[in-house]
Protein backbone atom coordinates (compact mmCIF):
# COMPACT_ATOMS: atom_id res chain seq x y z
CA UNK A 1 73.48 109.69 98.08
CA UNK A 2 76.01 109.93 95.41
CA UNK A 3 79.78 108.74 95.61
CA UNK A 4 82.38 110.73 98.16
CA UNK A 5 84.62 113.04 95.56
CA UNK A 6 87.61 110.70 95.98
CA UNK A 7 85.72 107.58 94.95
CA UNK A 8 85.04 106.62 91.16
CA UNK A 9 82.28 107.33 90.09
CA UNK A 10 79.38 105.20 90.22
CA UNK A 11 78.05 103.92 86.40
CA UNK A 12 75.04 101.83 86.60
CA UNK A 13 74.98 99.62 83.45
CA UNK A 14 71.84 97.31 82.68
CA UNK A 15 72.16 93.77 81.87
CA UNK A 16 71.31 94.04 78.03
CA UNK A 17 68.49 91.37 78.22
CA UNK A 18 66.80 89.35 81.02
CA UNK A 19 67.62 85.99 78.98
CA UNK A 20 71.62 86.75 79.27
CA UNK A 21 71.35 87.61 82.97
CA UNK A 22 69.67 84.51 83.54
CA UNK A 23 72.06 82.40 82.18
CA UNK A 24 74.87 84.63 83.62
CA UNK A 25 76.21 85.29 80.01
CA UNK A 26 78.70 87.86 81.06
CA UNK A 27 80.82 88.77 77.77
CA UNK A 28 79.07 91.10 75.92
CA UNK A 29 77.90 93.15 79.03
CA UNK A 30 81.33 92.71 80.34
CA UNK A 31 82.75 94.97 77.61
CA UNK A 32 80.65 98.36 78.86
CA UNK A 33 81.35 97.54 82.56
CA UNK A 34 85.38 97.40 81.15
CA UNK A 35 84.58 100.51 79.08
CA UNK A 36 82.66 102.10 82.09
CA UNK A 37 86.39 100.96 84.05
CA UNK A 38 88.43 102.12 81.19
CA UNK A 39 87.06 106.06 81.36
CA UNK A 40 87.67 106.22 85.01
CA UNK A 41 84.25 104.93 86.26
CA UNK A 42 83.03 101.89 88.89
CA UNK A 43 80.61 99.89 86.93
CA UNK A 44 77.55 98.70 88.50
CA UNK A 45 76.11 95.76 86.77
CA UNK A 46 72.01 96.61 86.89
CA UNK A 47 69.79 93.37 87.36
CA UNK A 48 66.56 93.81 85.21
CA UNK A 49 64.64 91.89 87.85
CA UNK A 50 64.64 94.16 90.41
CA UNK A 51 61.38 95.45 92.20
CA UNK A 52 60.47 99.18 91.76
CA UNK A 53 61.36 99.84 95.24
CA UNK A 54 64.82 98.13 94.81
CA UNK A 55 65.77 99.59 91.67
CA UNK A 56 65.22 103.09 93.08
CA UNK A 57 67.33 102.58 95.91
CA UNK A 58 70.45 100.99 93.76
CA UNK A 59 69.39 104.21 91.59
CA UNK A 60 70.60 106.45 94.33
CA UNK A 61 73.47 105.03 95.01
CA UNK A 62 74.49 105.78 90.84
CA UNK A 63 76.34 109.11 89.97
CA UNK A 64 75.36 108.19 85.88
CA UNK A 65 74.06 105.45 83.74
CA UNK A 66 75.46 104.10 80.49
CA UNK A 67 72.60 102.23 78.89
CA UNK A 68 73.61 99.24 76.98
CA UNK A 69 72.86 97.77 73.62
CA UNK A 70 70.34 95.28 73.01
CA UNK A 71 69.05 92.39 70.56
CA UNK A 72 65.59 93.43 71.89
CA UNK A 73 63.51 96.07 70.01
CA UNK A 74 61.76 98.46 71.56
CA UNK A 75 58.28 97.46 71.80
CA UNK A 76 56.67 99.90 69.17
CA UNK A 77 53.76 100.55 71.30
CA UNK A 78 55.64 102.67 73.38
CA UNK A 79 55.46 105.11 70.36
CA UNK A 80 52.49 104.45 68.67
CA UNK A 81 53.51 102.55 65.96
CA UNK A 82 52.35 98.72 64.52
CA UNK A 83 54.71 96.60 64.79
CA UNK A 84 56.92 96.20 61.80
CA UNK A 85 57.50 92.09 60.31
CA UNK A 86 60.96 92.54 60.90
CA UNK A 87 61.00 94.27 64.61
CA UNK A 88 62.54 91.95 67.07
CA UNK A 89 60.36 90.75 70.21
CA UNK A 90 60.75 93.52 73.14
CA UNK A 91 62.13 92.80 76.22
CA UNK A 92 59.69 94.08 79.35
CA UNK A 93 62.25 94.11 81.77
CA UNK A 94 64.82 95.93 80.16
CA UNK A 95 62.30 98.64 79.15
CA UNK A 96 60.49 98.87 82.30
CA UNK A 97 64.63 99.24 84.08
CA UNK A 98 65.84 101.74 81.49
CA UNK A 99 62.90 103.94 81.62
CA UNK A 100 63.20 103.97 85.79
CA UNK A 101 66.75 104.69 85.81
CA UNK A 102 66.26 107.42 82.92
CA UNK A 103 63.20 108.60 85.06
CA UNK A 104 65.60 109.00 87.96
CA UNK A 105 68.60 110.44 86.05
CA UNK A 106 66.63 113.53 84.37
CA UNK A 107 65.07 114.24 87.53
CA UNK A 108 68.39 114.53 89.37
CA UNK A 109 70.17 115.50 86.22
CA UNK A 110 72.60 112.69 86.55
CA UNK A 111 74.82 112.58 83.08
CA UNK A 112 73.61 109.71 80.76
CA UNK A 113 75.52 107.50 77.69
CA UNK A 114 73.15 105.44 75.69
CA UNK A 115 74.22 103.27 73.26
CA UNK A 116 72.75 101.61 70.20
CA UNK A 117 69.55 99.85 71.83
CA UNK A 118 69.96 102.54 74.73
CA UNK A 119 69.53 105.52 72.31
CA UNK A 120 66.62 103.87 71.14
CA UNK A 121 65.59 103.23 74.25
CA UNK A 122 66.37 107.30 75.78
CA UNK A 123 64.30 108.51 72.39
CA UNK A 124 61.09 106.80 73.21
CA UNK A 125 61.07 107.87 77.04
CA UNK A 126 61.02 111.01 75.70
CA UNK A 127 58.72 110.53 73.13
CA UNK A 128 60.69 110.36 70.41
CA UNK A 129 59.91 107.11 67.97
CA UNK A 130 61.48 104.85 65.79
CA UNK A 131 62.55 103.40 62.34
CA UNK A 132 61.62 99.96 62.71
CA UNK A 133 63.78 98.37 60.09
CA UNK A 134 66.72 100.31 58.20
CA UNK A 135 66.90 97.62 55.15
CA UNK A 136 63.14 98.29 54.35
CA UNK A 137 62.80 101.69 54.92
CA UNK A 138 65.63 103.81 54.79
CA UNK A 139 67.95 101.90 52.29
CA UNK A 140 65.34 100.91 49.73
CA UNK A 141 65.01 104.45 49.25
CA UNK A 142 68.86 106.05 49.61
CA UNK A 143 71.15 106.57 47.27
CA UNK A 144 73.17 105.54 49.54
CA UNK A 145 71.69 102.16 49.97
CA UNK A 146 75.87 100.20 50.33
CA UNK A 147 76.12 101.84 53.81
CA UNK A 148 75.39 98.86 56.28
CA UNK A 149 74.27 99.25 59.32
CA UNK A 150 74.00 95.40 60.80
CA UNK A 151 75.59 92.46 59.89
CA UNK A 152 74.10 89.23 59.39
CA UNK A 153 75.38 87.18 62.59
CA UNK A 154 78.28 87.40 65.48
CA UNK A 155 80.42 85.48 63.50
CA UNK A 156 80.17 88.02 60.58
CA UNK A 157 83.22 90.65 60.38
CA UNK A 158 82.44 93.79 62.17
CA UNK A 159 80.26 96.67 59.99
CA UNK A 160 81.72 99.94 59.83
CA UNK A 161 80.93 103.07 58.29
CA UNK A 162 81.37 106.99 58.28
CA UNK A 163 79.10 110.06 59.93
CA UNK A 164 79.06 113.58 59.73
CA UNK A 165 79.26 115.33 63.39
CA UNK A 166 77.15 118.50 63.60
CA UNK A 167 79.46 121.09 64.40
CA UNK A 168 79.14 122.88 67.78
CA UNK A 169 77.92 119.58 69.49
CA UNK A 170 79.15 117.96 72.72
CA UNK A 171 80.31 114.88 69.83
CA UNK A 172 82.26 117.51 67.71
CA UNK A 173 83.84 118.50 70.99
CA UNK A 174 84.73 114.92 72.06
CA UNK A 175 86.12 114.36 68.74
CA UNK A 176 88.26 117.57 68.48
CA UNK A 177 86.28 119.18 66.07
CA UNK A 178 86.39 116.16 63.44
CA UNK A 179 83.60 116.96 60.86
CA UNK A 180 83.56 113.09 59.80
CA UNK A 181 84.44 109.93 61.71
CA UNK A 182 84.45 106.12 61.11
CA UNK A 183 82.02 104.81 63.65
CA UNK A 184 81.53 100.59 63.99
CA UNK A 185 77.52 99.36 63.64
CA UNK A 186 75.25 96.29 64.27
CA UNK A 187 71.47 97.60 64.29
CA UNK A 188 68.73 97.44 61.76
CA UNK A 189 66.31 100.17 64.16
CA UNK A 190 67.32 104.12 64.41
CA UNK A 191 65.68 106.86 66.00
CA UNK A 192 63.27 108.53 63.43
CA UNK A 193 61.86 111.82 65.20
CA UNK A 194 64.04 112.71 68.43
CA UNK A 195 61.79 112.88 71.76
CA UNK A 196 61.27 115.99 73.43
CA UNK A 197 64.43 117.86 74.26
CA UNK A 198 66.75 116.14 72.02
CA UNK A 199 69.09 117.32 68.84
CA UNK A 200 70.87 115.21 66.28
CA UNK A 201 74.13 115.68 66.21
CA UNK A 202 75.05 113.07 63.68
CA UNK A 203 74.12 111.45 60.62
CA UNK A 204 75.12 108.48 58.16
CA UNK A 205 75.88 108.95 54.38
CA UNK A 206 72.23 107.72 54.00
CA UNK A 207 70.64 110.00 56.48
CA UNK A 208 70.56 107.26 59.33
CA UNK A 209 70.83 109.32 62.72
CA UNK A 210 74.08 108.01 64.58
CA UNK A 211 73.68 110.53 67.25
CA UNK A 212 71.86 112.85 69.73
CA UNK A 213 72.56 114.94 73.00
CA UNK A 214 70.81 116.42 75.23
CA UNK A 215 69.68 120.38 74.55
CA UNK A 216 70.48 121.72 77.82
CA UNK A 217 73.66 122.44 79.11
CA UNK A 218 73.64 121.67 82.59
CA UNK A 219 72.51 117.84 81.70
CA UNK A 220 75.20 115.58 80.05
CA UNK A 221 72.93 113.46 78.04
CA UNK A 222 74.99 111.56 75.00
CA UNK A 223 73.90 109.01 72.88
CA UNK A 224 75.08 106.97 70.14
CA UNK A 225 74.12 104.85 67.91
CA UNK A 226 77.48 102.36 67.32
CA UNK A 227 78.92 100.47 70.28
CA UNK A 228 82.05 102.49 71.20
CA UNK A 229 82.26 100.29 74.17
CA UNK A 230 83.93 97.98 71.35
CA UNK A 231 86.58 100.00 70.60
CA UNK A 232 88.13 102.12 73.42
CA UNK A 233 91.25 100.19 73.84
CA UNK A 234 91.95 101.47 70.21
CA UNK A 235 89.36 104.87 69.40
CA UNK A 236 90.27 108.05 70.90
CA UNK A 237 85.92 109.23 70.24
CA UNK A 238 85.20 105.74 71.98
CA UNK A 239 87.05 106.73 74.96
CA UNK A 240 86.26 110.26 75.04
CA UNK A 241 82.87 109.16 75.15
CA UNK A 242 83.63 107.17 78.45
CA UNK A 243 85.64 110.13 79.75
CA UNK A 244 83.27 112.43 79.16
CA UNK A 245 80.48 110.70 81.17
CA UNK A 246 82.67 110.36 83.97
CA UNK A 247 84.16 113.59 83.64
CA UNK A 248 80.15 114.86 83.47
CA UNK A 249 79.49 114.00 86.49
CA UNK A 250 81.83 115.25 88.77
CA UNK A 251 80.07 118.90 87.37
CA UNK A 252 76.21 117.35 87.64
CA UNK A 253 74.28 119.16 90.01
CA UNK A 254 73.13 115.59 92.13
CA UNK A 255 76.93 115.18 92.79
CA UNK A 256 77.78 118.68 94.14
């Protein structure tokens, strides 16, 4: 049962890792569930301890997700892949509540955001995989190695950098037809081949894939690779990507 058309919309928003919801470490979640606020949506903070059963029912109560970021890597089994030296240790729960609320979403084509862990997380439910470590095996090789993607530790200024948008996307849209934009970024893992379903619809300078949406029309799935839940008291593209999930599902076929 979705939300009554008056109501705000419903935005589910997992906890980014078991260890902060445990010790009720609220700030970095709490900027999506403001973000989530900020584009005209009612966050709802997902626990990632949840049994099956109880996850699917707070599922059905959602009119979206926006999947959050992440230290966690996704655990490289999940695409086939050995495990890379420089892969952070996966979190189970966040995996196993991502891939149930995805599960739900696609089958009743509920619109979907996911951001930096949560488009890594989106590509490998769909079969998609992984570049395990950006330093190592993208940069090494780019002539473009001075674009950084991560930075060092919290304390550390904030990384940014620009992408092209593929023209004719949903992203071009959202960002009035920009070609290039100056995105924020803290992650050393990118989506290597999109999963089934799935089209780029943004690059770095060094070939780093900052974007993908869904192929079909009548499902709203976006996905980024910065955090534009950062920056949407100041970004116009951060908010519109806030706006636009809200704004998604007042057309998605679950709420009508």
């Amino acid at each position: 049962m979705t939300s009554e058309p008056t109501a705000k919309p419903r935005i589910g928003v997992p906890y980014r890792t078991m260890k902060e919801q445990r010790e009720g470490d609220q700030e970095k979640i709490g900027r999506y569930l403001k973000a989530v606020e900020a584009g005209g949506g009612e966050p709802v903070t997902i626990p990632l301890d949840l049994a099956p059963a109880d996850l699917m029912r707070v599922a059905e109560t959602l009119d979206g997700v926006a999947l959050s970021g992440s230290p966690a890597d996704v655990d490289p089994a999940l695409y086939h892949s050995p495990v890379h030296t420089k892969t952070a240790p996966p979190d189970r729960d966040r995996e196993r509540t991502d891939f149930t609320l995805l599960e739900h979403c696609f089958e009743r084509q509920k619109p979907i955001l996911a951001i930096c862990y949560g488009i890594q997380s989106l590509n490998v439910f769909l079969g998609g995989t992984l570049v395990q470590d950006i330093p190592s095996d993208i940069s090494a090789a780019s002539e473009y190695a001075s674009v950084e993607h991560d930075v060092e530790t919290d304390e550390a200024p904030e990384t940014f950098h620009m992408i092209r948008i593929e023209p004719g996307s949903r992203l071009a849209e959202l960002a009035h037809q920009a070609k290039e934009v100056r995105v924020n970024s803290s992650h050393h893992q990118s989506v290597l081949i999109p999963g089934h379903g799935l089209r780029i619809t943004a690059h770095a300078h060094d070939g780093v894939i900052e974007a993908l949406e869904g192929a079909s029309s009548s499902h709203w799935v976006t996905a980024v690779q910065w955090h534009p839940e950062r920056l949407v008291e100041s970004d116009s593209l951060s908010l519109a990507l806030f706006r636009g999930l809200i704004a998604a599902m007042r057309t998605a076929p679950a709420h009508a």
